[in-house]
C-alpha atoms as a PDB file:
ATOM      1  CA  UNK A   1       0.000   0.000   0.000  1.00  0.00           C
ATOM      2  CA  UNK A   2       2.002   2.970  -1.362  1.00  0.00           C
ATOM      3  CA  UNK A   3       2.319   5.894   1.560  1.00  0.00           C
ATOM      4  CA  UNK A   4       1.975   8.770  -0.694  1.00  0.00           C
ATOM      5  CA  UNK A   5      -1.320   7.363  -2.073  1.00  0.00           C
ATOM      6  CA  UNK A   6      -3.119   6.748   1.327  1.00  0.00           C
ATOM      7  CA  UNK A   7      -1.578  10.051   2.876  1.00  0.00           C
ATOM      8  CA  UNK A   8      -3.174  12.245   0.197  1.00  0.00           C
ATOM      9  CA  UNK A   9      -6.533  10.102   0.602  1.00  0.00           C
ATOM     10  CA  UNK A  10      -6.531  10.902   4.755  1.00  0.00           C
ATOM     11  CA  UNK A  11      -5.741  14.563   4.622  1.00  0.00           C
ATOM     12  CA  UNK A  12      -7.770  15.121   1.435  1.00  0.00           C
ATOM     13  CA  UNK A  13     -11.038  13.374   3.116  1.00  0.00           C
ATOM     14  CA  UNK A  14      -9.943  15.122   6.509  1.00  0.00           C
ATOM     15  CA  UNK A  15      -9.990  18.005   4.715  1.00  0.00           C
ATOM     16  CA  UNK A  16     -12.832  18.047   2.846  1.00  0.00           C
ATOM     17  CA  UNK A  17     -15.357  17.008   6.660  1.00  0.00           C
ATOM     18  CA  UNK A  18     -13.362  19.960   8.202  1.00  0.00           C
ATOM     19  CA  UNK A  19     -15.322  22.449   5.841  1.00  0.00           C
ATOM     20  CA  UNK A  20     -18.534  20.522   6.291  1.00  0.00           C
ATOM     21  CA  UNK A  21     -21.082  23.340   8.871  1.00  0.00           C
ATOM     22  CA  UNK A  22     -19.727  23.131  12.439  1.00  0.00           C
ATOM     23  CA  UNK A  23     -22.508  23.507  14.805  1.00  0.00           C
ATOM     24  CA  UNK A  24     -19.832  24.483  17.932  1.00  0.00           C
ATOM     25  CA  UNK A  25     -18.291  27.936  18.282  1.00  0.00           C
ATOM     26  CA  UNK A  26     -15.676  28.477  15.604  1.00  0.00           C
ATOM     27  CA  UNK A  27     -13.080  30.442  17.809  1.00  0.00           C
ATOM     28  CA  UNK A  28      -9.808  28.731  17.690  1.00  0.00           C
ATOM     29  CA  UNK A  29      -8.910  27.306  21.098  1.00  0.00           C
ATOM     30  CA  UNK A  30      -5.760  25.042  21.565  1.00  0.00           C
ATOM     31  CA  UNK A  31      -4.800  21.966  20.664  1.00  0.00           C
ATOM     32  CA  UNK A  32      -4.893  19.073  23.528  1.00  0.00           C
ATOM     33  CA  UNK A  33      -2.161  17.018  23.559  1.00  0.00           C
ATOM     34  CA  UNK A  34      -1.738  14.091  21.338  1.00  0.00           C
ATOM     35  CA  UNK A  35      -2.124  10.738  22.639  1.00  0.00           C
ATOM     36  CA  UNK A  36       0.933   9.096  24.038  1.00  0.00           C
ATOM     37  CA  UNK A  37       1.596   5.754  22.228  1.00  0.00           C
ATOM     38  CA  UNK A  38       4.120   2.759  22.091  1.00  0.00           C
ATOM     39  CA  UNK A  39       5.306   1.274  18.625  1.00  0.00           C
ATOM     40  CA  UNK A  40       6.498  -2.078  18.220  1.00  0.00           C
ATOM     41  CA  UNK A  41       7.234  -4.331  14.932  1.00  0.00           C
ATOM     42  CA  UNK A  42       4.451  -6.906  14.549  1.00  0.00           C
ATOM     43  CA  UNK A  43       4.376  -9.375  11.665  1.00  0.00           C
ATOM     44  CA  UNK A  44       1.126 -11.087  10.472  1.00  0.00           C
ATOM     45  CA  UNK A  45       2.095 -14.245   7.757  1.00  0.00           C
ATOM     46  CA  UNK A  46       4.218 -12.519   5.119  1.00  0.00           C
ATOM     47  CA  UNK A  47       2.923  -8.851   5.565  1.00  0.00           C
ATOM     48  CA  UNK A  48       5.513  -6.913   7.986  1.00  0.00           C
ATOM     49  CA  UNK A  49       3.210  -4.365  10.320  1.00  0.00           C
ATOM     50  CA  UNK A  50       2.995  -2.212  13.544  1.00  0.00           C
ATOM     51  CA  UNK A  51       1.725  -2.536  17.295  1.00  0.00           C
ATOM     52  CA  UNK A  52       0.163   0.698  18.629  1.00  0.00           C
ATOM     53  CA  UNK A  53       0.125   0.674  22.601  1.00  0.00           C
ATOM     54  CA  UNK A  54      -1.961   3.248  24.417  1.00  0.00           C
ATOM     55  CA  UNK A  55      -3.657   3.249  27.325  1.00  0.00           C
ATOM     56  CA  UNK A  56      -6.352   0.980  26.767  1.00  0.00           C
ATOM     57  CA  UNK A  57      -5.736  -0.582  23.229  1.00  0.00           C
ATOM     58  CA  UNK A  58      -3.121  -3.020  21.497  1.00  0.00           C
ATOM     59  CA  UNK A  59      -3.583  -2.261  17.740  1.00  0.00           C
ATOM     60  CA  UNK A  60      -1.760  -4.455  15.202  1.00  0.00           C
ATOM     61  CA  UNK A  61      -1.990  -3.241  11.345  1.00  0.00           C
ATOM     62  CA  UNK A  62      -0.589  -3.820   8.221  1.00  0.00           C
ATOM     63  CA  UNK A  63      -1.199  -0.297   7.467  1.00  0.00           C
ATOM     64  CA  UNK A  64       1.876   1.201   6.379  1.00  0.00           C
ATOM     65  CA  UNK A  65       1.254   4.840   6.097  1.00  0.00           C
ATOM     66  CA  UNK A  66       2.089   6.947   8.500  1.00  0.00           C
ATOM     67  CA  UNK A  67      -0.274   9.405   9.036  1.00  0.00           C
ATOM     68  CA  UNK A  68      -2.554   7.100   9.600  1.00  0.00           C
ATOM     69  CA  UNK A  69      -0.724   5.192  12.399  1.00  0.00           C
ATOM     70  CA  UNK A  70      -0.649   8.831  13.671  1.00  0.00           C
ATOM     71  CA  UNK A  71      -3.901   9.083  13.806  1.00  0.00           C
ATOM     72  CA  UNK A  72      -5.727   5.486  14.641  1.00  0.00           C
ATOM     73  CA  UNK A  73      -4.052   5.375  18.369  1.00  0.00           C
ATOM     74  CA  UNK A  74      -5.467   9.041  18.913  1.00  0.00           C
ATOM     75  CA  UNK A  75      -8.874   8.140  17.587  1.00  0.00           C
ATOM     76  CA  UNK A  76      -9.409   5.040  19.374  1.00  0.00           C
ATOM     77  CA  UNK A  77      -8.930   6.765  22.756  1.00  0.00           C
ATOM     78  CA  UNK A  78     -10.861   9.529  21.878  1.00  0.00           C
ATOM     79  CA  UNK A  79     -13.787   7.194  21.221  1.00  0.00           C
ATOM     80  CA  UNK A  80     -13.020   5.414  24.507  1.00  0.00           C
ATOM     81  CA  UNK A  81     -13.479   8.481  25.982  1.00  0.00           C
ATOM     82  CA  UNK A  82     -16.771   9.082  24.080  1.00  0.00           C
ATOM     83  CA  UNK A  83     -18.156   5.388  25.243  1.00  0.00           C
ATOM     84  CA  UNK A  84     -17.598   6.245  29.070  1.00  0.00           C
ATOM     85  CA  UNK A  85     -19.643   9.065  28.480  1.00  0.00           C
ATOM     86  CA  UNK A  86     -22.409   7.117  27.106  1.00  0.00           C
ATOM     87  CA  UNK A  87     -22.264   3.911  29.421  1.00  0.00           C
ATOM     88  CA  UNK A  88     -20.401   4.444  32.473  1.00  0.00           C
ATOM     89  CA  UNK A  89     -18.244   1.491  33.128  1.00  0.00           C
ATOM     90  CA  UNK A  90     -19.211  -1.159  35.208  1.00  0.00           C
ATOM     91  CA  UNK A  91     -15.574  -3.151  35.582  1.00  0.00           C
ATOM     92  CA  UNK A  92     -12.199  -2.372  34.281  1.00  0.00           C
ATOM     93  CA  UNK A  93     -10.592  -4.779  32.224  1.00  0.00           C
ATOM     94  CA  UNK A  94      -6.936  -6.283  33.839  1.00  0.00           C
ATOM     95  CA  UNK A  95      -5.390  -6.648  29.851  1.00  0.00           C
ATOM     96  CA  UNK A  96      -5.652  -3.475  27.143  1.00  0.00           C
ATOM     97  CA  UNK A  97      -8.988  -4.406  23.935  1.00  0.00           C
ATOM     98  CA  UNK A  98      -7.226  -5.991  21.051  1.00  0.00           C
ATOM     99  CA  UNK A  99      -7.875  -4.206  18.084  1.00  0.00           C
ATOM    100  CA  UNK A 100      -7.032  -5.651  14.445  1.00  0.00           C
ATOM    101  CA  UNK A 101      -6.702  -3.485  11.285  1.00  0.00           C
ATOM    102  CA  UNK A 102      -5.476  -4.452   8.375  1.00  0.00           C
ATOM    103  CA  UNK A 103      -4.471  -3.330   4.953  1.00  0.00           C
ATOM    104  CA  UNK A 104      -5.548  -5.945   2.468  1.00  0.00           C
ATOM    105  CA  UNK A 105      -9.037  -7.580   2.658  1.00  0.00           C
ATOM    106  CA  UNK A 106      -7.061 -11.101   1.684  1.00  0.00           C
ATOM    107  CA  UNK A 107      -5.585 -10.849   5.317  1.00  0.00           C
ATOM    108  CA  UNK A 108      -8.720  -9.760   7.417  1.00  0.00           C
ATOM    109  CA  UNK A 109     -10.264 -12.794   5.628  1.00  0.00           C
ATOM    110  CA  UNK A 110      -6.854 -15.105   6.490  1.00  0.00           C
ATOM    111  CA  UNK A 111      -7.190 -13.862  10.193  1.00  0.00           C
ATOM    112  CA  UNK A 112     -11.036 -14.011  10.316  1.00  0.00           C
ATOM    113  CA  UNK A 113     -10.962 -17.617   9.694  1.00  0.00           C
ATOM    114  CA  UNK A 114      -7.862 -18.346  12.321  1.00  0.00           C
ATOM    115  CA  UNK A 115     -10.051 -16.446  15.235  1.00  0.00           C
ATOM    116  CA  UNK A 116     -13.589 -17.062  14.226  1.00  0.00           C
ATOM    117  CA  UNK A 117     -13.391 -20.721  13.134  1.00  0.00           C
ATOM    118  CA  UNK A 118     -16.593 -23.179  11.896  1.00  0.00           C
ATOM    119  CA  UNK A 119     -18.192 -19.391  12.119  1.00  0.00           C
ATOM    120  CA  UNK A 120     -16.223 -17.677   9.380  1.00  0.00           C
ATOM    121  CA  UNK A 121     -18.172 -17.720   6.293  1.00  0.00           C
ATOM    122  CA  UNK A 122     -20.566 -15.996   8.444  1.00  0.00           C
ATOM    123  CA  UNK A 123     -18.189 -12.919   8.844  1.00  0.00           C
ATOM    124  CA  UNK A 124     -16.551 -12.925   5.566  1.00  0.00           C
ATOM    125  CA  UNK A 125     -20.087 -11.679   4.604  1.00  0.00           C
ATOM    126  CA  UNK A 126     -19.246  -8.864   6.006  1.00  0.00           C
ATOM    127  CA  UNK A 127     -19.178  -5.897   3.647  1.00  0.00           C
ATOM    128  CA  UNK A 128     -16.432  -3.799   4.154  1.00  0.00           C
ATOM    129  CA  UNK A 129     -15.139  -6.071   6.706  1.00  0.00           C
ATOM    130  CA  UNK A 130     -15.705  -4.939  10.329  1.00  0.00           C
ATOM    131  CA  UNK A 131     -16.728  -6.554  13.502  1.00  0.00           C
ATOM    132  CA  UNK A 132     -16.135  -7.965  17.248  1.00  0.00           C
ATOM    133  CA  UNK A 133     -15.652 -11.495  18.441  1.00  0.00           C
ATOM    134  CA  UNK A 134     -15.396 -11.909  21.997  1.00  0.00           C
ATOM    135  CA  UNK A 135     -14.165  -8.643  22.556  1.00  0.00           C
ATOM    136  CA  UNK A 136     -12.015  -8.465  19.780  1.00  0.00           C
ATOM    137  CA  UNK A 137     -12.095  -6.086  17.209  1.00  0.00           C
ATOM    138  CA  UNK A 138     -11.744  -7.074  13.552  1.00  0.00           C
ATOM    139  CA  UNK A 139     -11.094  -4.487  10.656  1.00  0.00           C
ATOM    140  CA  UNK A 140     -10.191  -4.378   7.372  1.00  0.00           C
ATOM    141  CA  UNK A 141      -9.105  -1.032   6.027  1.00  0.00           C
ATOM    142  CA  UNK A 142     -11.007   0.482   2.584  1.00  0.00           C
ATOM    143  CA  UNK A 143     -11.053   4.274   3.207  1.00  0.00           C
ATOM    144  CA  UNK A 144     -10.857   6.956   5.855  1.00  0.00           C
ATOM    145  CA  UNK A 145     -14.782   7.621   5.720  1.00  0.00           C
ATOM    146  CA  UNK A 146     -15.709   4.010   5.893  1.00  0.00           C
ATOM    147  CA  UNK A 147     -13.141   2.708   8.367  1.00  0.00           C
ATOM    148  CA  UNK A 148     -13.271   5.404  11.364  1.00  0.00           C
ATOM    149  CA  UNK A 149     -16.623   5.356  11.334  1.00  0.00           C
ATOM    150  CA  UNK A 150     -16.410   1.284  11.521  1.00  0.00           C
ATOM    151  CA  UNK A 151     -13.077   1.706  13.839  1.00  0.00           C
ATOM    152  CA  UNK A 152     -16.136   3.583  16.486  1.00  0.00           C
ATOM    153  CA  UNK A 153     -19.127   1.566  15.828  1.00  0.00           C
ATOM    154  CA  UNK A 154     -16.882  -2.387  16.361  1.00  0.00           C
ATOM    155  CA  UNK A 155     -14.765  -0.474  19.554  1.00  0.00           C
ATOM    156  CA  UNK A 156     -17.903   0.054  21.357  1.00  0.00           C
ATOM    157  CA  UNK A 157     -19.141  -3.172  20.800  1.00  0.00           C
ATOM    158  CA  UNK A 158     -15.686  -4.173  22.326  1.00  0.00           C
ATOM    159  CA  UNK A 159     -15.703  -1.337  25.038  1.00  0.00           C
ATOM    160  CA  UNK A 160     -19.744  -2.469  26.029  1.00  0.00           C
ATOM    161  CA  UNK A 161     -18.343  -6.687  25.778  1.00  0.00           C
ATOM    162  CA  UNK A 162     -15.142  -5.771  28.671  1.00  0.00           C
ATOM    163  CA  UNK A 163     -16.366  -3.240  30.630  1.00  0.00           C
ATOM    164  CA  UNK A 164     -20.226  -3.092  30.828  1.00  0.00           C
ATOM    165  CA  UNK A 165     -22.201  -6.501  30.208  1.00  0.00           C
ATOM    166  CA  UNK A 166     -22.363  -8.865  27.657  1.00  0.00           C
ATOM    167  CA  UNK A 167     -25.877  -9.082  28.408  1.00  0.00           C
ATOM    168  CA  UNK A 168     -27.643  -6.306  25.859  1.00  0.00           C
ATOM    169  CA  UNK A 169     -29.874  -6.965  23.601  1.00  0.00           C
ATOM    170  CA  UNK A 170     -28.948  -6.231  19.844  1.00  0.00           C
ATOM    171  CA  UNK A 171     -31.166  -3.428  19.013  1.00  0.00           C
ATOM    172  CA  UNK A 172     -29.211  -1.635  21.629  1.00  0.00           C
ATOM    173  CA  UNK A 173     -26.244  -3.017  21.552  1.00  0.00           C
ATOM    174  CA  UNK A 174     -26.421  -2.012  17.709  1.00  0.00           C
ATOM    175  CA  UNK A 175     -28.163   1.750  18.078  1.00  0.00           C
ATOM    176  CA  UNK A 176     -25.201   3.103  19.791  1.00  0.00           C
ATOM    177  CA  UNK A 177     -22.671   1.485  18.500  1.00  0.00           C
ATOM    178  CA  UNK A 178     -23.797   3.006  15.121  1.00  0.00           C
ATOM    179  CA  UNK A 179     -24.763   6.435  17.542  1.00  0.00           C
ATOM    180  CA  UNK A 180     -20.685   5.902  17.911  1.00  0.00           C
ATOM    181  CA  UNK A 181     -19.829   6.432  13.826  1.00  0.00           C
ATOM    182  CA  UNK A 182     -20.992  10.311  13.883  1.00  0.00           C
ATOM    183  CA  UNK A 183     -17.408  12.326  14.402  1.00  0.00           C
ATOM    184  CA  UNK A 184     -16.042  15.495  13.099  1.00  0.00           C
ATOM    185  CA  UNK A 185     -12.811  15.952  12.013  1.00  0.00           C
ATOM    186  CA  UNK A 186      -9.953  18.580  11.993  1.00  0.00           C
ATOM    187  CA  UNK A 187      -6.906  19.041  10.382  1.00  0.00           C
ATOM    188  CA  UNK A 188      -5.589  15.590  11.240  1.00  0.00           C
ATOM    189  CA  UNK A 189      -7.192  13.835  14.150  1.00  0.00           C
ATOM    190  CA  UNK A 190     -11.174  13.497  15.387  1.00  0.00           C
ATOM    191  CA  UNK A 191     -12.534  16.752  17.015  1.00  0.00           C
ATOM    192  CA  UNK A 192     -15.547  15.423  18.526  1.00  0.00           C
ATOM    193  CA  UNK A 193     -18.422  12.763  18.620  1.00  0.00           C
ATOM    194  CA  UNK A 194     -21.446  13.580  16.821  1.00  0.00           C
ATOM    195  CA  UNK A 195     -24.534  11.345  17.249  1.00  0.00           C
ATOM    196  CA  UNK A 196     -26.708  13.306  14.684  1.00  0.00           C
ATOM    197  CA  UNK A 197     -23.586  14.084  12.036  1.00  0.00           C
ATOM    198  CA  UNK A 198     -23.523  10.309  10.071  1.00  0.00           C
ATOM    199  CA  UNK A 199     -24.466  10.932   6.141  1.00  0.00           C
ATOM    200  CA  UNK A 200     -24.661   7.108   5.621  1.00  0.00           C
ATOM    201  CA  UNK A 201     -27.059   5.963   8.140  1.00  0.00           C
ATOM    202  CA  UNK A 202     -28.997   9.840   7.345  1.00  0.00           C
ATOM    203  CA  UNK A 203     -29.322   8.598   3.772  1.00  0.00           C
ATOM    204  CA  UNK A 204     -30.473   4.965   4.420  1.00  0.00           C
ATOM    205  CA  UNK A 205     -33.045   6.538   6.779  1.00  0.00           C
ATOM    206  CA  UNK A 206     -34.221   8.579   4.054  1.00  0.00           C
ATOM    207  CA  UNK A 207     -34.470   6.306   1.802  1.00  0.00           C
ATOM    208  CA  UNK A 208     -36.684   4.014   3.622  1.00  0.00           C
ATOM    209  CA  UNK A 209     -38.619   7.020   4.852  1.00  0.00           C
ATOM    210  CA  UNK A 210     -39.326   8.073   0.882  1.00  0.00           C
ATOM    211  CA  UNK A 211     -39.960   4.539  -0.701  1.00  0.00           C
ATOM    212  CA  UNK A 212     -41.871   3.285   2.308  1.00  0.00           C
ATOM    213  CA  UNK A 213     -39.846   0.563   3.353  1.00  0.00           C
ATOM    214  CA  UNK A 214     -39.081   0.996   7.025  1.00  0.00           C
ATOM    215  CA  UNK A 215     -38.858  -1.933   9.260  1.00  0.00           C
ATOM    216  CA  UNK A 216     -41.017  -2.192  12.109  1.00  0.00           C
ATOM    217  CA  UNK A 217     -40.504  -1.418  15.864  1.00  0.00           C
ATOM    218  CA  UNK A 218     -41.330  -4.989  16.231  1.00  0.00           C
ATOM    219  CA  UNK A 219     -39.048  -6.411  13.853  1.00  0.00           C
ATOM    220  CA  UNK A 220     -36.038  -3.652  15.146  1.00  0.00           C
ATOM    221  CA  UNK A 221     -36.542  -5.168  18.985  1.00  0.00           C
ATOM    222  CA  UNK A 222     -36.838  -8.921  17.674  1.00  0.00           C
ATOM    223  CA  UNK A 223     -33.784  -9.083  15.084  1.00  0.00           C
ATOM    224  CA  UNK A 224     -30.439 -10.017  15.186  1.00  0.00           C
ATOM    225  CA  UNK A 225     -27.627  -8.691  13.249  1.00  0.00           C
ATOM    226  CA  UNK A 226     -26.810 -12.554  12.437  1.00  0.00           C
ATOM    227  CA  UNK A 227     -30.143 -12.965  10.834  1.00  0.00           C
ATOM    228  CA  UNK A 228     -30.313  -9.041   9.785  1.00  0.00           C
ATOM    229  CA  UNK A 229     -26.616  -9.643   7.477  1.00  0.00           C
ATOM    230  CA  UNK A 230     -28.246 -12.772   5.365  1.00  0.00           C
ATOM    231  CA  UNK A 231     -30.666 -10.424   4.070  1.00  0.00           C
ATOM    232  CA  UNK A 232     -30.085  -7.474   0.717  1.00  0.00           C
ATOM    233  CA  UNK A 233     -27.731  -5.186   1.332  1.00  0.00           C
ATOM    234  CA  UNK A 234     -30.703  -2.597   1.177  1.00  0.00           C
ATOM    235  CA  UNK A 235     -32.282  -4.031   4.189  1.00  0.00           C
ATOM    236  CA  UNK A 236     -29.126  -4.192   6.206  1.00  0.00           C
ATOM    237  CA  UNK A 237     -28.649  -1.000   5.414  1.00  0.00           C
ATOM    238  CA  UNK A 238     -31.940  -0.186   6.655  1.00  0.00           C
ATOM    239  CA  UNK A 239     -31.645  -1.660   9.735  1.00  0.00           C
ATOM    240  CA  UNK A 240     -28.696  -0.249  10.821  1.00  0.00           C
ATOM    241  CA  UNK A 241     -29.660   2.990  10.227  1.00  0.00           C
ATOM    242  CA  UNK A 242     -33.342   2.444  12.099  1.00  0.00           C
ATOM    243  CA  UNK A 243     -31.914   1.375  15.371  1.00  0.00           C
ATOM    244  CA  UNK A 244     -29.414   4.062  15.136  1.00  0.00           C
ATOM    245  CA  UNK A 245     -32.578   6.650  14.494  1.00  0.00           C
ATOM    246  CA  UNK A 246     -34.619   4.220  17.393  1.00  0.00           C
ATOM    247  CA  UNK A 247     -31.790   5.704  20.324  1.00  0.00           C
ATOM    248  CA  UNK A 248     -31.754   9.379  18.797  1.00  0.00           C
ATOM    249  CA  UNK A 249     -36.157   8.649  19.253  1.00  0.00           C
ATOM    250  CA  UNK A 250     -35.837   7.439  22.794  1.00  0.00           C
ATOM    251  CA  UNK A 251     -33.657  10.204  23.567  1.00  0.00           C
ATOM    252  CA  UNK A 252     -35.512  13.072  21.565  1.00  0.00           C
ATOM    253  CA  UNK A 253     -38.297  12.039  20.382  1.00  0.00           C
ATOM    254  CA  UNK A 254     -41.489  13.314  21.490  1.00  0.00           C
ATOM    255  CA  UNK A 255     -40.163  16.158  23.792  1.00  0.00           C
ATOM    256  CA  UNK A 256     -38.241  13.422  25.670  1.00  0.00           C
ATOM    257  CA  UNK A 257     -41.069  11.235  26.457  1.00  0.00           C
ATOM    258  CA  UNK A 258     -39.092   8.567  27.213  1.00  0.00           C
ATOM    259  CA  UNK A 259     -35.787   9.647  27.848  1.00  0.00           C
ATOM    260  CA  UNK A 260     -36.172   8.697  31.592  1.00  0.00           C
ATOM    261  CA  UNK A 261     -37.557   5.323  30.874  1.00  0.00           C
ATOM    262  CA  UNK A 262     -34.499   4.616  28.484  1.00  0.00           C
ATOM    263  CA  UNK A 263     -32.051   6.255  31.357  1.00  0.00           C
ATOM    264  CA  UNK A 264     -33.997   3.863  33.863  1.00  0.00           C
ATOM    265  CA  UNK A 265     -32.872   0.941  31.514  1.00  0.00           C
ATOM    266  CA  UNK A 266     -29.315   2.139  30.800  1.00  0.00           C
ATOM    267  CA  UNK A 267     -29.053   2.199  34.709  1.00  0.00           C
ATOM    268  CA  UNK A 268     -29.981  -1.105  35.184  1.00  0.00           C
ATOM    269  CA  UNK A 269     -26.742  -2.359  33.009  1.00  0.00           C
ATOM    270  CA  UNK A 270     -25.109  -1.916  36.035  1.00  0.00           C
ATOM    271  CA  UNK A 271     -27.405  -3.633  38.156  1.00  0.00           C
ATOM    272  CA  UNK A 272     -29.295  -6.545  37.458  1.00  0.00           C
ATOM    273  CA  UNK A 273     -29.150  -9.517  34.670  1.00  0.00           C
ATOM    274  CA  UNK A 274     -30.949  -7.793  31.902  1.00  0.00           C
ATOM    275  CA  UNK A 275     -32.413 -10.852  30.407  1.00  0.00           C
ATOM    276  CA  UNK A 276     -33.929 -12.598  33.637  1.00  0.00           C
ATOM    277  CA  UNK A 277     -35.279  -8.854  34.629  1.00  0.00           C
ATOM    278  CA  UNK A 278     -37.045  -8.878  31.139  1.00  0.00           C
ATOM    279  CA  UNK A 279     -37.702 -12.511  31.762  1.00  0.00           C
ATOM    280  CA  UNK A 280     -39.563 -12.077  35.083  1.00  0.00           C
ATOM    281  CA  UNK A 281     -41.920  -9.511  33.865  1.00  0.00           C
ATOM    282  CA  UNK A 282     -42.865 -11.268  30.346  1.00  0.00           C
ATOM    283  CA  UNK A 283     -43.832 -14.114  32.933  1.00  0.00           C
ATOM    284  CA  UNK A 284     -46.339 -12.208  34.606  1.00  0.00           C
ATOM    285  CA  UNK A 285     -47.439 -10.307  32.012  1.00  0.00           C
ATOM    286  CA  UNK A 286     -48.966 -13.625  30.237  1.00  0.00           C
ATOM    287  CA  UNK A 287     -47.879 -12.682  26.593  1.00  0.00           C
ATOM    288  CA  UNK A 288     -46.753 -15.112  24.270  1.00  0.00           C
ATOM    289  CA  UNK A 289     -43.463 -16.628  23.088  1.00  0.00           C
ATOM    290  CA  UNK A 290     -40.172 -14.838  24.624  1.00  0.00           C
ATOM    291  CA  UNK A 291     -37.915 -12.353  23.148  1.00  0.00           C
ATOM    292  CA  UNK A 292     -35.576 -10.661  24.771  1.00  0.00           C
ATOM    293  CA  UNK A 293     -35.180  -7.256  23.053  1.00  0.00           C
ATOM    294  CA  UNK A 294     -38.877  -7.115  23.081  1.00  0.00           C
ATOM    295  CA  UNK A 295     -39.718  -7.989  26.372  1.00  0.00           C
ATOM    296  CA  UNK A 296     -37.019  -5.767  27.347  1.00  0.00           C
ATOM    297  CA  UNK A 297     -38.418  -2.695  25.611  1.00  0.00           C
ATOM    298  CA  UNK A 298     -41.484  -3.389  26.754  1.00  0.00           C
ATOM    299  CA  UNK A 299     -40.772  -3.398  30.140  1.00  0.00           C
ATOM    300  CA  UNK A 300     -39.092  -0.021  30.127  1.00  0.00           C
ATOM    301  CA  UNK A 301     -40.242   2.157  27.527  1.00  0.00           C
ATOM    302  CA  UNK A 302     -43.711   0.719  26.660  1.00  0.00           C
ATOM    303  CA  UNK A 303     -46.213  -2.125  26.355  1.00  0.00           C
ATOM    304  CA  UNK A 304     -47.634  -0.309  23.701  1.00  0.00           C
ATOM    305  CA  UNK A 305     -45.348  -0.899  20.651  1.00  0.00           C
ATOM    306  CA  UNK A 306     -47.827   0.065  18.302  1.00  0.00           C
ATOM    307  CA  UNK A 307     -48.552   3.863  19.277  1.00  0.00           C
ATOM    308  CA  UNK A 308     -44.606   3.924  20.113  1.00  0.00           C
ATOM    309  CA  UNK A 309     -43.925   2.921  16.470  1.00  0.00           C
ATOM    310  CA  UNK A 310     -46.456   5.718  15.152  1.00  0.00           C
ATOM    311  CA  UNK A 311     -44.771   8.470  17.141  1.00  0.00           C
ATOM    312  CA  UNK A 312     -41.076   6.597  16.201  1.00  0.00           C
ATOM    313  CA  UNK A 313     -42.211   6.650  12.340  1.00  0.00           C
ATOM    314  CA  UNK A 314     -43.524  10.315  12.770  1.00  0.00           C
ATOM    315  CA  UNK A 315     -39.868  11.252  13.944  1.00  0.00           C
ATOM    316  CA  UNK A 316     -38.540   9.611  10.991  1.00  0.00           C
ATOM    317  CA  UNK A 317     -40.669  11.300   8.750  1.00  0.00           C
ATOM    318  CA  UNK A 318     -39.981  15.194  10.366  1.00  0.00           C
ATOM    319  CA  UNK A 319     -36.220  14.607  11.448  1.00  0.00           C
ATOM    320  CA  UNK A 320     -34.939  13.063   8.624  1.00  0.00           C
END
């Protein structure tokens, strides 16, 4: 991967979200100090590489430029700092996340079937190769805009898997992690975390929104990402993008209607075993087969998915 190439391709990209409309104050105030990081030599089959240490990560890449090595260890702590913010966390980790990134898609795939095993060929359906296993994050590079954004959305996944609870159901699990993609960018590193600044999911939304093809609030609490990723790449899309809308609703939505029931829920992460909570009260309220993101849901925010998907849809329809 020539250098020169993939150095003009960050700071043109970098460039070209700096000048997109900032909605904080535009004074100039100084720079923080960059992350501190280790580098070590790390080799992966033939393909010679790097270990970035910081303070909470171990990143091995094949990536050979080096503005981007610059850049990845001060982004990944920056959107450590961003998931503490969001979910408090519950237990610190005794080892730093392993992260994963590499140049080629030929070795994500080669190291994707070493980790993942009898479950690979369900991950090398991964488009643009991203995801976690067992707190392990697994990228493949293809381009600043696609990769940072993936480099947030798999890290909390990782971050919620070591320090919070394993025990979240997906649309959740998935709604912030995509919440996690929206950043802004200076001249060569992340500025800040926007949850409302992410064109793709914003443009999958609308789409849905205009052709009529939203998924329900039913289908959103019931589905899997597993079962979501065998689907068209339209309804992936989709779905993605509506659970990532679903948190910005909870939060938002309806003058904040139900920002204290979701609060009440993100609480309880710290406190009680999610899935027998939602278990015990889909017991006694006599409903039918058991599903955990639904039962959960409805045991929070509402039992009444149906006028909670009207005033979700109407969101949809005047936000985006």
């Amino acid at each position: 991967m020539p250098t020169r190439t993939h150095t003009k391709l960050l700071l043109g990209v970098v460039a070209a979200l700096a000048t997109l409309p900032q909605t904080a104050c535009t004074s100039r105030k100084s720079e923080p100090e960059p992350i501190q990081f280790e580098r070590q030599e790390w080799q992966f089959g033939p393909s010679a590489g790097s270990k970035l240490i910081t303070e909470h990560y171990v990143i091995s890449t094949t990536i050979k430029d080096e503005v981007l090595l610059d850049a990845i260890p001060d982004f990944m702590e920056s959107a450590y700092a961003r998931y503490v913010k969001l979910l408090p966390p519950l237990q610190t980790p005794d080892k730093r996340m392993r992260v994963y990134l590499f140049a080629e898609r030929i070795e994500w795939e080669a190291f994707t079937r070493k980790l993942t095993g009898s479950r690979s060929q369900l991950y090398l359906q991964v488009r643009n190769g991203g995801y976690s296993e067992r707190g392990v994050a697994v990228i493949e590079y293809v381009a600043h805009q696609v990769t940072f954004p993936l480099l947030a959305h798999e890290g909390f996944h990782q971050y919620l898997f070591h320090h919070v609870s394993h025990d979240v159901p997906a649309w959740l699990n998935e709604g912030f992690a995509v919440l996690c993609e929206g950043q802004r960018w200076g001249a060569a590193k992340v500025q800040s975390f926007d949850p409302w600044f992410n064109p793709r999911r914003r443009n999958a939304v609308e789409h849905a929104v205009a052709t009529n093809r939203l998924h329900s609030l039913r289908k959103l609490l019931e589905t899997h990402p597993g079962q979501v990723i065998q689907e068209t790449s339209r309804a992936v899309s989709t779905y993605y993008a509506q659970v990532w809308a679903l948190v910005l609703f909870l939060r938002e939505g309806e003058d904040g209607k139900y920002d204290a029931d979701f609060q009440r829920l993100l609480d309880k992460l710290h406190e009680v075993d999610l899935e027998q909570y939602a278990r015990a009260a889909h017991i006694w309220s006599e409903r039918g087969t058991f599903n955990f993101g639904e039962a959960l849901f409805r045991t929070f925010i509402s039992e009444d998915l149906d006028t909670v998907e009207q005033e979700y849809f109407e969101f949809l329809r005047q936000r985006f």
